[in-house]
N, C-alpha and C. Protein backbone atom coordinates (compact mmCIF):
# COMPACT_ATOMS: atom_id res chain seq x y z
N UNK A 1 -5.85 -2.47 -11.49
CA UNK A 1 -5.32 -3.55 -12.30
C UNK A 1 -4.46 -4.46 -11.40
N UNK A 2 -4.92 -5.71 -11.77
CA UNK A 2 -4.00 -6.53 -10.93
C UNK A 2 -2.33 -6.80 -11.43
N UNK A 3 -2.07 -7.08 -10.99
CA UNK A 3 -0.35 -7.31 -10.80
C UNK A 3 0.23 -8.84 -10.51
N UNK A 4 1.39 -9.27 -10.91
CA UNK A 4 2.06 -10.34 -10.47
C UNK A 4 2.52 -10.51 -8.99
N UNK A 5 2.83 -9.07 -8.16
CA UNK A 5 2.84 -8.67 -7.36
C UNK A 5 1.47 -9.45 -6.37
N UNK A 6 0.45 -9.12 -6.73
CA UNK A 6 -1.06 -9.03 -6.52
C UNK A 6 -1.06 -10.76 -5.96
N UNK A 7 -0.65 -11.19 -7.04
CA UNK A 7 -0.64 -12.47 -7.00
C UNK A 7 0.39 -13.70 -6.19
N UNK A 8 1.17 -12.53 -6.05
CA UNK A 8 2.82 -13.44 -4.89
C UNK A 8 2.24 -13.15 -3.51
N UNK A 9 1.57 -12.05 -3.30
CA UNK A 9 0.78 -11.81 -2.28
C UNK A 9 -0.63 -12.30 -1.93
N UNK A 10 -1.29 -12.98 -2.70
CA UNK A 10 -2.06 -14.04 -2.62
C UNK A 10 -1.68 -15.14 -2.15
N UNK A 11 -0.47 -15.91 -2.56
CA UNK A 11 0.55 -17.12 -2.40
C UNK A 11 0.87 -17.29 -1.10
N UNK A 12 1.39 -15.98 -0.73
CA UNK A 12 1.77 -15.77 0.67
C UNK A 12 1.10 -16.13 1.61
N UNK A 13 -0.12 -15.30 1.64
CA UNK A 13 -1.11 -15.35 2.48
C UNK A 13 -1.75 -16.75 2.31
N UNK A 14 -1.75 -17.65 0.94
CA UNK A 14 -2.50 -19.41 1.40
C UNK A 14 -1.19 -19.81 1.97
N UNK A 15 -0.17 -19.37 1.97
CA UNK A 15 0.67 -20.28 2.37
C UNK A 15 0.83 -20.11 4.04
N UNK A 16 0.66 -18.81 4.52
CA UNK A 16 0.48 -18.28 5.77
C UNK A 16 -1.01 -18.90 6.58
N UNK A 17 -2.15 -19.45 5.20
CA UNK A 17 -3.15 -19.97 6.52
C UNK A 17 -2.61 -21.36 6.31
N UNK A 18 -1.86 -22.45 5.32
CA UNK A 18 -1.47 -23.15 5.94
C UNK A 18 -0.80 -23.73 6.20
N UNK A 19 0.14 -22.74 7.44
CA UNK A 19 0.71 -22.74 8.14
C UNK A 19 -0.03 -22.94 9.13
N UNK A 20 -0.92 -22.40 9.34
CA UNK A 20 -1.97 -21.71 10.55
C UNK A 20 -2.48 -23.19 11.02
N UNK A 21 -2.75 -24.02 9.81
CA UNK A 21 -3.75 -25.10 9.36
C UNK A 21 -3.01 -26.22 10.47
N UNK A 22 -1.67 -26.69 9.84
CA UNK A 22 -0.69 -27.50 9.77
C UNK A 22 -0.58 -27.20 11.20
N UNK A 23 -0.86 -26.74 12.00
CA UNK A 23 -0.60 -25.99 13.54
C UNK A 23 -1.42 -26.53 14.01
N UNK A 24 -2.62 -26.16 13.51
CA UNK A 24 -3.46 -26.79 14.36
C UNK A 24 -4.51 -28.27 14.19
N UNK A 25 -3.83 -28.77 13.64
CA UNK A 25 -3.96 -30.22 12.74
C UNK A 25 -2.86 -31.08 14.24
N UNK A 26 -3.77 -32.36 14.85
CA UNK A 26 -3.12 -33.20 15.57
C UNK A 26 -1.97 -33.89 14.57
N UNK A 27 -0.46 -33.35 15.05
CA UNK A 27 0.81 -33.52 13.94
C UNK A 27 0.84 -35.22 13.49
N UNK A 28 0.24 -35.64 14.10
CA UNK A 28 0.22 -37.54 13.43
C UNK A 28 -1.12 -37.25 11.96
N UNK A 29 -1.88 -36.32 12.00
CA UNK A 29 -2.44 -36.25 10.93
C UNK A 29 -2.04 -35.59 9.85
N UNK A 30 -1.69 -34.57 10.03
CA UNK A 30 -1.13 -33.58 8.83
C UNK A 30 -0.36 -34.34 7.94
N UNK A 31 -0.28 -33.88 6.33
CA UNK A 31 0.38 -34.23 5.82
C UNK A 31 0.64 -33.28 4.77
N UNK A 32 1.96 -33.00 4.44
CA UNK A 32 2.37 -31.67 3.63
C UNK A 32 3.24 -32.39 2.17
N UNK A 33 2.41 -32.80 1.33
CA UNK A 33 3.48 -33.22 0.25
C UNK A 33 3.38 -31.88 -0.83
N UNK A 34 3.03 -30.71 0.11
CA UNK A 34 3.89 -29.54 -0.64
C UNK A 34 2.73 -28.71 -1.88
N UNK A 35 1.66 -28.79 -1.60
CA UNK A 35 0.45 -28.51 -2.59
C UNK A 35 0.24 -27.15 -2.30
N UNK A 36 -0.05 -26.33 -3.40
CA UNK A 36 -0.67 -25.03 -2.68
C UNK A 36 -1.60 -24.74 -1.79
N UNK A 37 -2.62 -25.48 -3.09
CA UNK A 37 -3.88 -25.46 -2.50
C UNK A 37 -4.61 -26.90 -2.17
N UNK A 38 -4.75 -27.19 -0.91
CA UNK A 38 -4.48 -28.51 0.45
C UNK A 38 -5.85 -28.17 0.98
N UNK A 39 -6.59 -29.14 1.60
CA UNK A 39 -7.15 -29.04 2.56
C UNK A 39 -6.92 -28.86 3.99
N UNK A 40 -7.56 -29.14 4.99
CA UNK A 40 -7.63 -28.63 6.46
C UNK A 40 -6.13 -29.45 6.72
N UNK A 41 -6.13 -30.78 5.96
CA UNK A 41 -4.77 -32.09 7.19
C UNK A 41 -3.93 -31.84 6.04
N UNK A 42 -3.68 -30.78 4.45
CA UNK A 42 -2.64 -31.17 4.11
C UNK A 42 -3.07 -32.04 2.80
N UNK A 43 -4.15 -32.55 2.15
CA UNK A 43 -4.19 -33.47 1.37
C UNK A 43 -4.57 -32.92 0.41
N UNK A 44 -4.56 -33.99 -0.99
CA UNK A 44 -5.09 -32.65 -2.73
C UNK A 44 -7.21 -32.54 -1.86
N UNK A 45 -7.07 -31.22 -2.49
CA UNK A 45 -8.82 -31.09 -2.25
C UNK A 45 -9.26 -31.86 -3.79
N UNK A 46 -10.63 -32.26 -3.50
CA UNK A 46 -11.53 -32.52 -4.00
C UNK A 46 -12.02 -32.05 -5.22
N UNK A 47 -11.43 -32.47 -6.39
CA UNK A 47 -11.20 -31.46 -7.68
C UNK A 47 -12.98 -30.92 -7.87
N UNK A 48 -13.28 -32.36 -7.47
CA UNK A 48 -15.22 -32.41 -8.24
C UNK A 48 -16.09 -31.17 -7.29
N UNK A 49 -15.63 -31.10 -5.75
CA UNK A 49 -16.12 -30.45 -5.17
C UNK A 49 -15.50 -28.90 -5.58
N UNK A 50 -14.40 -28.64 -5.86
CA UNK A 50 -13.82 -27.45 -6.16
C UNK A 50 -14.30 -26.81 -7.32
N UNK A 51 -14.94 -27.86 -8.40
CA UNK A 51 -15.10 -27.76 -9.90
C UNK A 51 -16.81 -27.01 -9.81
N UNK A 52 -17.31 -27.60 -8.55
CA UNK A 52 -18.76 -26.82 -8.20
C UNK A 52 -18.40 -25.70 -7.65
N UNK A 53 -17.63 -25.75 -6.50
CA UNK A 53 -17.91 -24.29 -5.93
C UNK A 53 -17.30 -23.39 -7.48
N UNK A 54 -16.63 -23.31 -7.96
CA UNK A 54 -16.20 -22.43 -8.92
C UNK A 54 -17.35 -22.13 -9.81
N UNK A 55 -18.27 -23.08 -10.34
CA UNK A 55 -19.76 -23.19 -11.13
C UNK A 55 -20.64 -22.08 -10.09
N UNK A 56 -20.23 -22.27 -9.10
CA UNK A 56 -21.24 -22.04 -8.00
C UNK A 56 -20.79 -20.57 -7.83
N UNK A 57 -19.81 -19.94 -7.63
CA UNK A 57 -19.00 -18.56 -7.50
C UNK A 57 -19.60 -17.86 -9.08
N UNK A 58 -19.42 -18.37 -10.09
CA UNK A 58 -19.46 -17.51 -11.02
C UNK A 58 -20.76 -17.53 -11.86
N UNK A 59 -21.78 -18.66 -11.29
CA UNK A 59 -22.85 -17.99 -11.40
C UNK A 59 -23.39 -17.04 -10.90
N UNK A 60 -22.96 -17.06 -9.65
CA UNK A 60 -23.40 -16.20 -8.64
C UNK A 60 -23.21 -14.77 -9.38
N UNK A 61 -21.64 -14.92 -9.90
CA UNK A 61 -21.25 -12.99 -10.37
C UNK A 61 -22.07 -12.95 -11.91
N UNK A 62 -22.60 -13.97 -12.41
CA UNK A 62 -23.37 -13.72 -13.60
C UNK A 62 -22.53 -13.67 -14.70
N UNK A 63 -21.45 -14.54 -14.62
CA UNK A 63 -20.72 -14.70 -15.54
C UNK A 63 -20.46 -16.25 -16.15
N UNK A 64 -21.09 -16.54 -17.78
CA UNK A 64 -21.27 -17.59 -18.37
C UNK A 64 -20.19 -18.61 -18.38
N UNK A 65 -20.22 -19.88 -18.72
CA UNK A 65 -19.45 -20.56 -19.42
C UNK A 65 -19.80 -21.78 -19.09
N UNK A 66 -18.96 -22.73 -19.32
CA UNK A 66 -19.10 -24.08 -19.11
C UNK A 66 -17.76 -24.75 -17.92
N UNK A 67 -18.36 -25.45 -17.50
CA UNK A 67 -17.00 -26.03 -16.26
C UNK A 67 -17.31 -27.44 -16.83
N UNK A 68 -15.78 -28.17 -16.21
CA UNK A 68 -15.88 -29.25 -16.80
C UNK A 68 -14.86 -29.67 -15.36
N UNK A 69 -15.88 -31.19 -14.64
CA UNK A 69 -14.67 -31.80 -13.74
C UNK A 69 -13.75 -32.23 -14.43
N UNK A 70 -12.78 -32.57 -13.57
CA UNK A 70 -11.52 -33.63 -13.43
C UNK A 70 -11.41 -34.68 -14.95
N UNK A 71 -12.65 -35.69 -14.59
CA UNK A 71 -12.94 -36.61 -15.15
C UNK A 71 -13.46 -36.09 -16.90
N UNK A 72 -13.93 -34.91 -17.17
CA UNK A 72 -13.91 -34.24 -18.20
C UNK A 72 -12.88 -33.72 -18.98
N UNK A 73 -12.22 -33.07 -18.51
CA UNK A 73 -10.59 -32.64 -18.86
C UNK A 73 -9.78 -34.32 -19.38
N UNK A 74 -9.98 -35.07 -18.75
CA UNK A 74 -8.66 -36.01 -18.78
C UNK A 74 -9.45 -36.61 -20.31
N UNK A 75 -10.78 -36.59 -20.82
CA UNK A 75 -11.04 -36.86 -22.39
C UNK A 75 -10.91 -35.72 -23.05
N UNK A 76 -11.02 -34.33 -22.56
CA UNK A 76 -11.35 -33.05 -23.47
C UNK A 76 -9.43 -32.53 -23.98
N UNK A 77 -8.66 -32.97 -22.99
CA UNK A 77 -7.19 -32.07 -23.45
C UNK A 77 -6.77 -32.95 -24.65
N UNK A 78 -6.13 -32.08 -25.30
CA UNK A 78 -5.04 -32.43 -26.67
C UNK A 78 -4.42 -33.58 -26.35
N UNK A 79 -4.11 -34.66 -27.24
CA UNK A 79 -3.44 -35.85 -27.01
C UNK A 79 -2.35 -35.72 -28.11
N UNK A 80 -1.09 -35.63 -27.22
CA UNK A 80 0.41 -35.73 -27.92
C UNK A 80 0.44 -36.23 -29.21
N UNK A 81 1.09 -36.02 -30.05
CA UNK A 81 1.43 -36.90 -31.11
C UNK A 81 2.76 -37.51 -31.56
């Protein structure tokens, strides 16, 4: 069973590769406005590309559902009242 534990130790370790990243990124490129999860220089990743590989991961394990990009969510969430 996983743990919260499980999961601070997940954190750690993206935050430990980037570190790794940010190192080896020419320092006029990098940019850290503090994201977990960043690409190679530091920047937001690619929701649309992220929104496949995840389609793409859990078909793979044979597990159903529906994904919805970026651009889906911002019509599908609850609107304040």
């Amino acid at each position: 069973m996983r743990t919260v534990a499980d999961g601070s130790n997940a954190l750690r370790r993206q935050r430990a590769r980037q570190a790794t990243e940010k190192l080896a990124a020419p320092q006029s490129c990098y940019v850290d406005p503090g994201f977990v999860f960043a690409d190679e220089l530091g920047s937001m990743l690619d929701l649309d590309a992220v929104t496949k590989a995840i389609a793409a991961i859990t078909a793979k394990a044979g597990v159903k559902g529906k994904s919805y990009s970026r651009r889906c969510w911002a019509t599908l969430r609850p609107r304040p009242r």
